[in-house]
C-alpha atoms as a PDB file:
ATOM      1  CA  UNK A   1       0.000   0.000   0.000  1.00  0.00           C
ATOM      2  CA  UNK A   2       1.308   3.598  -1.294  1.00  0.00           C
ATOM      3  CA  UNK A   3       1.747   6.054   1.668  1.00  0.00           C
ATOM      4  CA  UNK A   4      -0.809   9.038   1.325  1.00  0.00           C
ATOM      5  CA  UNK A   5       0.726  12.003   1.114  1.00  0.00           C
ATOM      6  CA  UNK A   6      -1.926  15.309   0.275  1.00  0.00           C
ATOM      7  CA  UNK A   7      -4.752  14.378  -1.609  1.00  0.00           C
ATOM      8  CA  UNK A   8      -2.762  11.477  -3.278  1.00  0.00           C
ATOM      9  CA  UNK A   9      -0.851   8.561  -2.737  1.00  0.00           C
ATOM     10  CA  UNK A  10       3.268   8.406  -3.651  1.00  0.00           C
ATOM     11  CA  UNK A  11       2.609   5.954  -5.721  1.00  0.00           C
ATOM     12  CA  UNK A  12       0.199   7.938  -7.899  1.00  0.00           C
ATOM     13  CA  UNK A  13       1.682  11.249  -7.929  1.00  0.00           C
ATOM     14  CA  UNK A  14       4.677   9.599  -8.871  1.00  0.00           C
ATOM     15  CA  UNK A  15       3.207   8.151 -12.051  1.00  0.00           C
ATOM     16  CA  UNK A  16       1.552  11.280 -12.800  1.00  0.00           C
ATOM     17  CA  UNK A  17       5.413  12.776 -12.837  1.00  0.00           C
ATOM     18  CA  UNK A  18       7.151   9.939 -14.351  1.00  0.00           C
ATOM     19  CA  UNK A  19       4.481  10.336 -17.337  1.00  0.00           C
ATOM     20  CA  UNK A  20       4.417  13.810 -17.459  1.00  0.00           C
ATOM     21  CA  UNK A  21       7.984  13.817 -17.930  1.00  0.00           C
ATOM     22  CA  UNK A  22       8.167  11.504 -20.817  1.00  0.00           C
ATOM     23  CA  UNK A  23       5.400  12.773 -22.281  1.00  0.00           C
ATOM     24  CA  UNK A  24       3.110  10.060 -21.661  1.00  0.00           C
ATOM     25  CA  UNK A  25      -0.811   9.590 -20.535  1.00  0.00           C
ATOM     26  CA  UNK A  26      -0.218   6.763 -18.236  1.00  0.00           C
ATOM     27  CA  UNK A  27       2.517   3.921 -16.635  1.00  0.00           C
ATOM     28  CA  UNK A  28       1.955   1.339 -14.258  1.00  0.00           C
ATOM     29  CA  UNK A  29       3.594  -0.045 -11.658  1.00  0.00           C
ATOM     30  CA  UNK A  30       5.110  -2.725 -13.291  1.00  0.00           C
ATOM     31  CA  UNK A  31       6.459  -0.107 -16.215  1.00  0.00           C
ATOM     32  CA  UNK A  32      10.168  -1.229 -17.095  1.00  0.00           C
ATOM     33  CA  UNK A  33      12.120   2.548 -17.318  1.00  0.00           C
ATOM     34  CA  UNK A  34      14.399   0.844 -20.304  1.00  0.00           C
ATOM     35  CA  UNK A  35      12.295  -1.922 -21.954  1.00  0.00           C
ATOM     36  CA  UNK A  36       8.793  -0.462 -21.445  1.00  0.00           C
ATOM     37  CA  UNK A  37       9.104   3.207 -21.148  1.00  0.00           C
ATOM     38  CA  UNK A  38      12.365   3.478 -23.012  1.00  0.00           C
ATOM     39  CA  UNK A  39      14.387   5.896 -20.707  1.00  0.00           C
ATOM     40  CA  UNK A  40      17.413   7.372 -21.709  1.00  0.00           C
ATOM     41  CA  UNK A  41      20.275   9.029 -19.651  1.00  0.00           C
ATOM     42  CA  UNK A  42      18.280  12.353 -20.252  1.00  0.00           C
ATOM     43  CA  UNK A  43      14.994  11.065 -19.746  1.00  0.00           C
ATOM     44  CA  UNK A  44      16.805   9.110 -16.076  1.00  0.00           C
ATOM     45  CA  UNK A  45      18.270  12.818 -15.551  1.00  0.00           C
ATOM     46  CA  UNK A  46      15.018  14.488 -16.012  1.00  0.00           C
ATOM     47  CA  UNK A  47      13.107  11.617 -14.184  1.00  0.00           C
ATOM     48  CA  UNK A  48      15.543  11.972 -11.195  1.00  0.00           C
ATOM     49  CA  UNK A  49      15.157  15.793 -11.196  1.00  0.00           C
ATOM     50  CA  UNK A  50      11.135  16.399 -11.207  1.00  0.00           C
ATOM     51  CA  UNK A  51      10.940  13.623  -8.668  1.00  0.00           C
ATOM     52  CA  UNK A  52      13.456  15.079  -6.313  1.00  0.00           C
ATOM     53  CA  UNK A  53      11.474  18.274  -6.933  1.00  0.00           C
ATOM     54  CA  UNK A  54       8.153  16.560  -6.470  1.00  0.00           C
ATOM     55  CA  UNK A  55       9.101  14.846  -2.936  1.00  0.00           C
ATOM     56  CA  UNK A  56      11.816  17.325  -1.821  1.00  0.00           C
ATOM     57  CA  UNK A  57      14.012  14.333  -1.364  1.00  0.00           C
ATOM     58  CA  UNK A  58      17.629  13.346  -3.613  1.00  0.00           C
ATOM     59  CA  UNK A  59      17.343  10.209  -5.398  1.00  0.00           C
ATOM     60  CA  UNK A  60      21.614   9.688  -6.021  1.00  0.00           C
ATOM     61  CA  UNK A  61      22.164   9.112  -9.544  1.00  0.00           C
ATOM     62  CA  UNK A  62      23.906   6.014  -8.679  1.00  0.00           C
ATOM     63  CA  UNK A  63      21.116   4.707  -6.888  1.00  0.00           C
ATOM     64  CA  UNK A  64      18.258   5.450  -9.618  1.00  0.00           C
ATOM     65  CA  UNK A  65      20.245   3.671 -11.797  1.00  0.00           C
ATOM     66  CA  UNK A  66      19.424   0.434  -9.699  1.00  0.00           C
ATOM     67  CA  UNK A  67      15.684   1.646  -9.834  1.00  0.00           C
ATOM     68  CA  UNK A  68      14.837  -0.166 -12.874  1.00  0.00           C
ATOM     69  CA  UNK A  69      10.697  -0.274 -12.696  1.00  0.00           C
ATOM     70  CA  UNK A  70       8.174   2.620 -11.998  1.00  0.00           C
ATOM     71  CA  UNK A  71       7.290   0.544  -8.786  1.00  0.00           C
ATOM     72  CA  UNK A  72      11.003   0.441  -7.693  1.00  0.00           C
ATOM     73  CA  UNK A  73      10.750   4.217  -7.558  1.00  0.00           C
ATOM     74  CA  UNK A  74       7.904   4.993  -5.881  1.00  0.00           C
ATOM     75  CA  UNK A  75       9.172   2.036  -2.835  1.00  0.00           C
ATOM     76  CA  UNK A  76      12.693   4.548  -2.581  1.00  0.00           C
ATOM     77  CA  UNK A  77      10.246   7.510  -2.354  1.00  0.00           C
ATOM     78  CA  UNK A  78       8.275   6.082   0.208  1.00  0.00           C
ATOM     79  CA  UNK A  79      10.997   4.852   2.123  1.00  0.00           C
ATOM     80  CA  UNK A  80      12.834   8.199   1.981  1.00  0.00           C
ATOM     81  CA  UNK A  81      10.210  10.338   2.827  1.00  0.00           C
ATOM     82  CA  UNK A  82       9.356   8.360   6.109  1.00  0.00           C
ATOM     83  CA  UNK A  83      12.959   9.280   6.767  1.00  0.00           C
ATOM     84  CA  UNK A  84      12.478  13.207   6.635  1.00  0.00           C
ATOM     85  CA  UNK A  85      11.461  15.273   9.816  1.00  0.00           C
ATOM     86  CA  UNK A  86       8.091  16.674   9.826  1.00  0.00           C
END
């Protein structure tokens, strides 16, 4: 289950962002960022920079590299923002 965090889960407002950025109208969970949604090294930078922006949290380039579906993503988001101070 995808933390809630304003009027929407992680887990969707990070597929809203992960779409909007590559120009999309939808990914799922189980989206593949190479074989599915066929991310570049641009579209990773530009991924790695909305969602940063997004859940005021740094995603290390070296780690989103290991983040290899939509899912994976949104489980370091959610872990990392349970990490943050309120």
């Amino acid at each position: 289950m995808s933390a809630i965090v304003g009027e929407k889960t992680v887990e969707e407002r990070a597929m809203v962002v992960i779409a909007g950025t590559l120009h999309l109208k939808s990914v799922s969970p189980e989206s593949s960022m190479t074989d599915d949604l066929h991310v570049d090294v641009i579209d990773r930078g530009k991924l790695l920079f909305r969602l940063n922006e997004e859940f005021e949290i740094t995603i290390p380039p070296d780690e989103a590299e290991k983040l290899q579906t939509v899912q994976t993503f949104v489980d370091y988001i959610e872990k990392h923002i349970k990490k943050q101070p309120a």
